[in-house]
C-alpha atoms as a PDB file:
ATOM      1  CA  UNK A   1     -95.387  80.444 -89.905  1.00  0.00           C
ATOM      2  CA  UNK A   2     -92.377  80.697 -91.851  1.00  0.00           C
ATOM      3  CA  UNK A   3     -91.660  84.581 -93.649  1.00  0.00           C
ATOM      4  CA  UNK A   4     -89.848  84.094 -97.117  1.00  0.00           C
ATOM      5  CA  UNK A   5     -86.980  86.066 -95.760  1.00  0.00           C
ATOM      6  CA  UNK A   6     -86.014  82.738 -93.447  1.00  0.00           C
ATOM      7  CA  UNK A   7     -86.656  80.674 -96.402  1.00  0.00           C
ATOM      8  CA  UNK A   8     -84.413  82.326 -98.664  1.00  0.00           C
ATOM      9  CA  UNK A   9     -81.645  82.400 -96.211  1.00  0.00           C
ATOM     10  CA  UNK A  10     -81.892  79.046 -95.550  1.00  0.00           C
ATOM     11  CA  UNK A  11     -81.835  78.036 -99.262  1.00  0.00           C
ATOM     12  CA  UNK A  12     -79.210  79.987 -99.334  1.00  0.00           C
ATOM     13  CA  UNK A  13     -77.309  78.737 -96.469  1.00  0.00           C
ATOM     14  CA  UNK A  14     -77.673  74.803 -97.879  1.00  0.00           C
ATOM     15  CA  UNK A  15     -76.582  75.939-101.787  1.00  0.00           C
ATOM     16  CA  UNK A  16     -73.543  77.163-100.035  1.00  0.00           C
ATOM     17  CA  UNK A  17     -73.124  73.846 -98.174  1.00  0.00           C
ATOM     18  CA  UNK A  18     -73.437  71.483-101.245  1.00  0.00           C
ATOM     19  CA  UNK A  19     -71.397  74.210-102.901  1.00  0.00           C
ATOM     20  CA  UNK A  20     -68.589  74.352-100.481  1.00  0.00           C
ATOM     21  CA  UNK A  21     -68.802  70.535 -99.713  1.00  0.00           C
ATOM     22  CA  UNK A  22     -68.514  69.819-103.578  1.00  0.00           C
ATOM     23  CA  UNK A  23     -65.122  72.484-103.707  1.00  0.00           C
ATOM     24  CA  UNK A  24     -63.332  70.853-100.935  1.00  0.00           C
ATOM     25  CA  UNK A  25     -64.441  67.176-101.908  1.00  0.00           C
ATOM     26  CA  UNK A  26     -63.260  67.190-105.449  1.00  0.00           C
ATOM     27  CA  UNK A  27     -59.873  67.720-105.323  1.00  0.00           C
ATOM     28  CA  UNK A  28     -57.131  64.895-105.684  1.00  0.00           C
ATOM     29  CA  UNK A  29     -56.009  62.361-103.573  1.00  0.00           C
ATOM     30  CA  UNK A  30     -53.948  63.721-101.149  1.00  0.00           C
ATOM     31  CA  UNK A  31     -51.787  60.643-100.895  1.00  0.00           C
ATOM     32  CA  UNK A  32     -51.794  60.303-104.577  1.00  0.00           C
ATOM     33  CA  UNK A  33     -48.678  61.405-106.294  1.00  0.00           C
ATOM     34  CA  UNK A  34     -47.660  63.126-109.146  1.00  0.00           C
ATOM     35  CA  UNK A  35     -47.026  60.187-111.308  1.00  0.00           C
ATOM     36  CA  UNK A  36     -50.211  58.232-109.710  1.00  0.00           C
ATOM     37  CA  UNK A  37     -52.211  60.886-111.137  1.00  0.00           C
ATOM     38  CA  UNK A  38     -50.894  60.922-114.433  1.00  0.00           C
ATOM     39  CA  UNK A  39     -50.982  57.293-115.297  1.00  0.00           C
ATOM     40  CA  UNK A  40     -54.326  57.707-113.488  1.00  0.00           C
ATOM     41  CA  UNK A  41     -56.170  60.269-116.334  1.00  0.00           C
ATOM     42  CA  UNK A  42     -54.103  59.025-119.088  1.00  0.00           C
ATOM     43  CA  UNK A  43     -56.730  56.255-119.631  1.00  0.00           C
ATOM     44  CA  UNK A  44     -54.502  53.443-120.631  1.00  0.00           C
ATOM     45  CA  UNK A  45     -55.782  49.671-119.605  1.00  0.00           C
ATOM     46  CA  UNK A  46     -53.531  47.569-117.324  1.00  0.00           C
ATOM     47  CA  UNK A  47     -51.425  44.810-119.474  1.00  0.00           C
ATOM     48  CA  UNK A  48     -52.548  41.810-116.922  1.00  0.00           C
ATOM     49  CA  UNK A  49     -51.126  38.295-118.207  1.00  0.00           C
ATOM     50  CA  UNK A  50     -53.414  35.347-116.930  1.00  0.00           C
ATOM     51  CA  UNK A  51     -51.531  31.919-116.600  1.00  0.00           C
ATOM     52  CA  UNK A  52     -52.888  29.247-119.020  1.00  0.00           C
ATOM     53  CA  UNK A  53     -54.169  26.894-116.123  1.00  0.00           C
ATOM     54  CA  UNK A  54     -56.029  30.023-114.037  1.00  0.00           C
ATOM     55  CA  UNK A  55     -59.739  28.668-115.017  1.00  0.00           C
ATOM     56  CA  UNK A  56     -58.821  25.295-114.821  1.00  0.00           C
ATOM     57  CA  UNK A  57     -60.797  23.376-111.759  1.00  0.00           C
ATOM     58  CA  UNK A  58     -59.088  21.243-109.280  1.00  0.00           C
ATOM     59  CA  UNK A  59     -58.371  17.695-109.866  1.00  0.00           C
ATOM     60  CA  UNK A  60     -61.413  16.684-107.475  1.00  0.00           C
ATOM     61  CA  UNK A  61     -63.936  18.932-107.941  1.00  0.00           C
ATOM     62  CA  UNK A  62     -67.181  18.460-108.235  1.00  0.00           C
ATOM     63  CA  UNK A  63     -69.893  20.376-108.989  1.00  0.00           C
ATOM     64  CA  UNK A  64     -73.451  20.522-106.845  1.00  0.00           C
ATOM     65  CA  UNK A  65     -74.242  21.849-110.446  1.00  0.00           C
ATOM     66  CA  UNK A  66     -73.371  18.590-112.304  1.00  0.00           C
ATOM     67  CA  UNK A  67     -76.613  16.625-113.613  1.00  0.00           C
ATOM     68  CA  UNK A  68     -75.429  14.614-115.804  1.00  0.00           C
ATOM     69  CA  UNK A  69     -73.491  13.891-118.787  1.00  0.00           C
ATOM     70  CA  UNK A  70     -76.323  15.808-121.099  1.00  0.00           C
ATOM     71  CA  UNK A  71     -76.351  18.910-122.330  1.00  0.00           C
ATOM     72  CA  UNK A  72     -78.862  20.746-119.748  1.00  0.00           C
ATOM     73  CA  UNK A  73     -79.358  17.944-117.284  1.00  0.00           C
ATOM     74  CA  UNK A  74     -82.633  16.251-117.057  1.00  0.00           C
ATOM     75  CA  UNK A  75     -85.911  16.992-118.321  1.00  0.00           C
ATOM     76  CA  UNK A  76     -87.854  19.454-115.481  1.00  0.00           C
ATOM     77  CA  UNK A  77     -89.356  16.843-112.511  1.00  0.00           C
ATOM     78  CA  UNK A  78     -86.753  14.213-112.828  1.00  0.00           C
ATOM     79  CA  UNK A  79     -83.580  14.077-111.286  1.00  0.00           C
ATOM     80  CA  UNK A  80     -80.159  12.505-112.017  1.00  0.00           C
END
């Protein structure tokens, strides 16, 4: 049977586990620098320019998708 002495301690022992686990865990990146971590909590979005053509499908492509020229394909139970 367990006495409430050896409970407590080892509560006590696994808060100060999570605790010290959390301390040493949270820090920065250590291969982060100074500059890294600036632009990194300053928030700003990334200015990304996407070419005109980048969604555009290859020349021959075709879709196991494709069923037909209709909006939404065929009715349910009949196929193209």
């Amino acid at each position: 049977m367990f006495k409430l002495d050896s409970i407590r301690k080892n509560a006590f022992l696994a808060l100060s586990a999570v605790a010290l686990v959390a301390a040493v865990g949270c820090g920065s990146e250590s291969g982060a620098t100074a500059a890294e971590e600036a632009t990194f909590k300053d928030g700003k979005k990334p200015v990304v320019t996407i070419p005109p053509d980048a969604n555009k499908p290859p020349a021959n492509f075709k879709s196991s998708l494709d069923m037909g020229g209709t909006p939404g394909g065929p009715p349910p139970g009949q196929s193209k």
